[in-house]
Structure formats: structure tokens, C-alpha cells
Protein backbone atom coordinates (compact mmCIF):
# COMPACT_ATOMS: atom_id res chain seq x y z
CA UNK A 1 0.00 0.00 0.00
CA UNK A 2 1.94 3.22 -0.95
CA UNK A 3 0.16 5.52 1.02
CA UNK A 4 1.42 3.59 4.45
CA UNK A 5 5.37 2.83 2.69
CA UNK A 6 7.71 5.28 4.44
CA UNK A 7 10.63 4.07 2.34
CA UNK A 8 12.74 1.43 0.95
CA UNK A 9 15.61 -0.07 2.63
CA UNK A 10 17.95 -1.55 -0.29
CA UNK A 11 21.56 -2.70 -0.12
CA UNK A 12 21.11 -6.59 0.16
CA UNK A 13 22.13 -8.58 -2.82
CA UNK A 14 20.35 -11.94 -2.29
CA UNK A 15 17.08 -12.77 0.21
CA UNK A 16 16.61 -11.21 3.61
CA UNK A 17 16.02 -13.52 6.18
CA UNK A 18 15.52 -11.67 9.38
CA UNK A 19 15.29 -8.41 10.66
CA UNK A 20 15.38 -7.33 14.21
CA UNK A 21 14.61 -4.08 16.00
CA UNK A 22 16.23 -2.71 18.73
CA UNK A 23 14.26 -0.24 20.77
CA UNK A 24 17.97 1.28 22.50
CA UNK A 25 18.17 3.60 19.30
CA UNK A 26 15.43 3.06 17.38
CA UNK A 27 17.42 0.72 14.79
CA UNK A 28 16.89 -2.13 12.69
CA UNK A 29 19.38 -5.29 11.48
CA UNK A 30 18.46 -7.54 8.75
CA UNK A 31 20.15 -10.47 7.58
CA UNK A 32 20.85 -12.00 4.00
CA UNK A 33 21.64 -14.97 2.32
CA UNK A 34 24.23 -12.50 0.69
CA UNK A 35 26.24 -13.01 3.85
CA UNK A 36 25.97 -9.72 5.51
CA UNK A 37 24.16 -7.91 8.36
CA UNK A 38 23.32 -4.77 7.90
CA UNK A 39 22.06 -1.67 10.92
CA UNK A 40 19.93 0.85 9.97
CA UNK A 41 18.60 4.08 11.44
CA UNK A 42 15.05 4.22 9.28
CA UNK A 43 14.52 7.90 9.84
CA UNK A 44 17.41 8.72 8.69
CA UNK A 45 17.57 10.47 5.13
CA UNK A 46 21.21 8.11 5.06
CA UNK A 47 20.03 4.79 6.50
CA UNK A 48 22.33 2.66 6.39
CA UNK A 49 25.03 2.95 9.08
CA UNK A 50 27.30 -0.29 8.95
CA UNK A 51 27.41 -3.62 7.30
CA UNK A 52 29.06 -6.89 8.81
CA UNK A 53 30.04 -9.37 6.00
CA UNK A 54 30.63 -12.37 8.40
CA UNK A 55 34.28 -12.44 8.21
CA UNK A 56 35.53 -9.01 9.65
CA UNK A 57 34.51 -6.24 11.90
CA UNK A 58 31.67 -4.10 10.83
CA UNK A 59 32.50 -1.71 7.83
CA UNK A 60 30.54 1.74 8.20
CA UNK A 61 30.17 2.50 4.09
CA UNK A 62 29.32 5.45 2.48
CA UNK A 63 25.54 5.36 1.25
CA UNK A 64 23.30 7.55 -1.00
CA UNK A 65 19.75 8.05 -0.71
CA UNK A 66 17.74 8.69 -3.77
CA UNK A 67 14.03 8.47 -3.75
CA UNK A 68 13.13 7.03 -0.63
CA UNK A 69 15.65 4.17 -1.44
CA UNK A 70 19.10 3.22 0.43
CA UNK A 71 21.85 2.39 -1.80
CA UNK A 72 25.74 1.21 -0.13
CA UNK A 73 27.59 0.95 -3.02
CA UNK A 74 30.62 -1.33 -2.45
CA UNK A 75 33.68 0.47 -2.64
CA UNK A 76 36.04 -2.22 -1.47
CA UNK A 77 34.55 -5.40 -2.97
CA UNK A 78 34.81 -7.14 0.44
CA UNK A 79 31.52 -8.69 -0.37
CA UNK A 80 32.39 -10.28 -3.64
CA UNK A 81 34.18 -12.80 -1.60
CA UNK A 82 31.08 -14.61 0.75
CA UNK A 83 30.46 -17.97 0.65
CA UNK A 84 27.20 -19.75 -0.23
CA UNK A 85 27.86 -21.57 3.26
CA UNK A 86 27.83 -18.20 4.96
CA UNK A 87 24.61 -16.88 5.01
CA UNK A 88 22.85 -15.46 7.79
CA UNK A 89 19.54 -16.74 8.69
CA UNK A 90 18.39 -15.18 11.81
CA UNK A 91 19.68 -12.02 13.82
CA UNK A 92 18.14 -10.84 17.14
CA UNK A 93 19.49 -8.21 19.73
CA UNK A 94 19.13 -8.93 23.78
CA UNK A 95 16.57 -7.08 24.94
CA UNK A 96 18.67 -5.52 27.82
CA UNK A 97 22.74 -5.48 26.76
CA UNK A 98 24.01 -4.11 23.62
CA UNK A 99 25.02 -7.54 22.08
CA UNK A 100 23.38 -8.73 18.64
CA UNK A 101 23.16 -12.71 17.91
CA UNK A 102 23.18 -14.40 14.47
CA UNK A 103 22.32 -17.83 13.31
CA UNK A 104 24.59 -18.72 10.14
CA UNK A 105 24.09 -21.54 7.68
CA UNK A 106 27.56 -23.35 8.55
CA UNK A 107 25.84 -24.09 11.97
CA UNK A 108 27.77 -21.44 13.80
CA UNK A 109 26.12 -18.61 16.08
CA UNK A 110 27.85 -15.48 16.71
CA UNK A 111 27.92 -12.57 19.19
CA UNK A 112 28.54 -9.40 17.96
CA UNK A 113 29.01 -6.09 20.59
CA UNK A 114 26.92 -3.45 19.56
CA UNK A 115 29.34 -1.00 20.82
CA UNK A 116 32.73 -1.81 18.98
CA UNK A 117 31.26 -3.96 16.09
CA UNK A 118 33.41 -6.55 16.82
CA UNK A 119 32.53 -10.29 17.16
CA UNK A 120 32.63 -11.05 20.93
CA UNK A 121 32.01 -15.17 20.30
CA UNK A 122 31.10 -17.61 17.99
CA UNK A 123 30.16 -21.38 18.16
CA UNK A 124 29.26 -24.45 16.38
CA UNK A 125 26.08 -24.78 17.70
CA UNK A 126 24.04 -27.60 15.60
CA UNK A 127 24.72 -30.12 13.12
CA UNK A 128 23.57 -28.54 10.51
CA UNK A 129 22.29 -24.61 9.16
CA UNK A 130 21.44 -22.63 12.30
CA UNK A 131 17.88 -21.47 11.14
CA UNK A 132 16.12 -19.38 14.09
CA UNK A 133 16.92 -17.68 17.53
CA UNK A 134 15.05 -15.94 19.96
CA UNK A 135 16.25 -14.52 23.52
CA UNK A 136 13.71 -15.08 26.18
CA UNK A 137 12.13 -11.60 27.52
CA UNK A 138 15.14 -11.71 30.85
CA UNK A 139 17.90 -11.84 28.67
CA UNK A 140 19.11 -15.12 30.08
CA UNK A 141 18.65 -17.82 27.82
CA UNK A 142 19.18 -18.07 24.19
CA UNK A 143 17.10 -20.78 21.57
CA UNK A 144 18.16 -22.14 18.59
CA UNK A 145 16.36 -24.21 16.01
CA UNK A 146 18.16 -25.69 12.78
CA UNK A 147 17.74 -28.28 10.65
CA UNK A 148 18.97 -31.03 12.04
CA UNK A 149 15.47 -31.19 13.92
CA UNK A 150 16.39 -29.73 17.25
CA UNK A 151 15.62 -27.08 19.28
CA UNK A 152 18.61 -26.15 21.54
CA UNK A 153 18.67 -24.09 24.99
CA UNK A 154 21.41 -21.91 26.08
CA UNK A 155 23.13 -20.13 28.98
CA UNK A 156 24.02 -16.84 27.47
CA UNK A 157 26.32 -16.65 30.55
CA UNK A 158 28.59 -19.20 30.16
CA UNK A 159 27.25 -20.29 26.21
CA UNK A 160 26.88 -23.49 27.15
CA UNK A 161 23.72 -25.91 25.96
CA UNK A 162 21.17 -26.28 28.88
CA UNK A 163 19.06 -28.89 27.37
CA UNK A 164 18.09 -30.31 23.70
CA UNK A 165 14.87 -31.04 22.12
CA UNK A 166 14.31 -32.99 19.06
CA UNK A 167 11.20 -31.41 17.63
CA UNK A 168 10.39 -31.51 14.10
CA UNK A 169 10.57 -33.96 10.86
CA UNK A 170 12.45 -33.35 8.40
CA UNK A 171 10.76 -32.33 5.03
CA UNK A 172 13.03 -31.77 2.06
CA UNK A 173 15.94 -31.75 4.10
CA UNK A 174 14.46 -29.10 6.02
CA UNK A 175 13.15 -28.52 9.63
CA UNK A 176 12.73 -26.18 12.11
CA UNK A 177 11.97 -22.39 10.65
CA UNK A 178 11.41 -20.80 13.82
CA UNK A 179 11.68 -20.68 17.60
CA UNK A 180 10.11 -18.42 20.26
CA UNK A 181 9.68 -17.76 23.92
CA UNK A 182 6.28 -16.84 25.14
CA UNK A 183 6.50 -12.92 26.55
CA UNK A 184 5.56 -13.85 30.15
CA UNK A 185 4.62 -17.74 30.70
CA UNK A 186 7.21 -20.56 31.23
CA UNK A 187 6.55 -21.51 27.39
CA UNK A 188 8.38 -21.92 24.20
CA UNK A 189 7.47 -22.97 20.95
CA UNK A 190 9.13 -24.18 17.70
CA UNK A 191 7.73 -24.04 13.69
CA UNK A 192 8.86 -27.04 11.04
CA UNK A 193 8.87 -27.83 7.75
CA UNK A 194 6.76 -30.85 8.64
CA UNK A 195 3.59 -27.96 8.88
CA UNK A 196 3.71 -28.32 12.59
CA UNK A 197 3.84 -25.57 15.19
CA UNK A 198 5.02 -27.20 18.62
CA UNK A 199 4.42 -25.58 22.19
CA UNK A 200 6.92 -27.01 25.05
CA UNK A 201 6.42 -26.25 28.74
């Protein structure tokens, strides 16, 4: 609907997969099979503020706006070099510390610190593509689903697994598409490619 479209965010160069808000500063990350993160600052007439390319520290880039649209050109061709195995799939931010989380496709997750850019950790955390996260509403407990048909816990603390849950089929060697913790009850709940949506307690 154009009359409700405040503007175009464009700088991706293959499918987003996942965008997260963060309510600190009023940004936005989204994630692409192209390999990169991007943050954003909507409102602004520049949008684009940084991109991560999954292999280095975040690159702030020079952008151009032209009718409504966001445009980083890629002045150092560091993104001609991403791997098919690297894209992201997921990003989230904790609700309470300035730390954004990513789910890759070469079953890693990685912790990124808001403040410096820089990756803080980053962990093989399934046995295969790392396809959702969510951080319950405390800020104490990270999920994972991927699809090799578990659901996976974890300490953000110490980053260790807490407990494991196989929950979906796989479908076309596909499985879980999404996690998430209930806002305020003791509940979580997982998506799959086997058209089932799953509530634990």
C-alpha cells in the first residue's frame, strides 16, 4: 500500500532472512543470504550505518539516498568474496545489553558487541544450518532451532547448551523455521517444515 510505505531499505544482494529491531536507538538489522548484516537508522535520510560481511569487523560505508531508497555501493569489494555456506539466517538483539546474535548456515552462532562492532564469540552450535533464535524476555537464555530437527537451549552466561529437544521432521531436508519464547509464561514454541507448530512447557 503506498500511502502507508515510508521508504525502501535496499543494499542486500540476495534474500533477507531476518530483521530485528532494537528499541535502545530506534534501529533495525536484517540479515541476508548474501552473507551480511546490515544496521539501519530508518529515519534517517542516510540509513544505512554499517554492514558486517561475516568475516571481519563491521565496515561503516558510504551510502546515497535517492528516492526514498538506500543504496551502499561497495567500494572495497569485500563482499564479492562470501560464501554460499555463509549466510545469515536469523539475527536478534538482547533485549537488555548491547550484544546482537546471528544464526549462520555453517551451523555457527555469533555474538557481535553493539558498541565496537566486533565479534565477541562464535560457536558451532548444531549439526547442521542454524535457522532461528530468539532470547527469552530476561535476557538469560538463548534458543536455537536448525535443521537437524532440534531445538537447543542456552546459557548466554557461560554459552553453554542447557538442554536439547528434538522437535520436528524433516521435510526436504528441512526442519525447524522458527523458535520463540512466550513474553511472560514458562513456554516456548518451535515451527517445522513438517507444517507443525510445537508448544513445550
Amino acid at each position: 500500500e503506498p500511502n502507508v510505505l515510508a521508504g525502501t531499505l535496499i543494499a542486500h544482494t540476495d534474500a533477507v532472512w531476518g530483521l530485528a529491531y532494537s528499541g535502545v536507538k530506534n534501529h533495525l538489522l536484517s540479515c541476508s543470504a548474501d552473507g551480511t548484516i546490515r544496521l539501519w537508522n530508518p529515519p534517517e535520510k542516510i540509513p544505512c550505518i554499517c554492514t558486517y560481511n561475516g568475516e571481519k569487523d563491521w565496515i561503516c560505508l558510504q551510502t546515497t539516498w535517492s528516492r526514498g531508497r538506500c543504496f551502499c555501493p561497495w567500494q572495497m569489494g569485500w563482499e564479492l568474496g562470501v560464501q554460499s555456506n555463509n549466510h545469515i539466517n536469523k539475527v536478534v538483539s538482547h533485549p537488555t545489553l548491547p550484544v546482537t546474535i546471528t544464526a549462520h548456515e555453517d551451523r555457527h552462532i555469533k555474538f557481535f558487541d553493539n558498541k565496537t562492532g566486533k565479534m565477541i564469540h562464535s560457536m558451532v552450535a548444531h549439526l547442521d544450518a542454524v535457522t532461528s533464535l530468539a532470547v527469552d524476555p530476561n535476557g538469560i537464555y538463548l534458543m536455537s532451532g536448525s535443521h537437524d530437527c532440534s531445538i537447543r537451549l542456552w546459557n548466554l552466561d557461560s554459552k553453554t547448551c542447557v538442554q536439547e529437544i528434538t522437535a520436528h521432521r524433516k521435510k526436504l531436508d528441512e526442519s525447524i523455521y522458527d523458535v520463540a519464547f512466550h513474553p511472560s509464561k514458562a513456554y516456548i514454541a518451535s515451527a517445522g517444515a513438517d507444517a507443525l507448530a510445537k508448544v513445550f512447557v
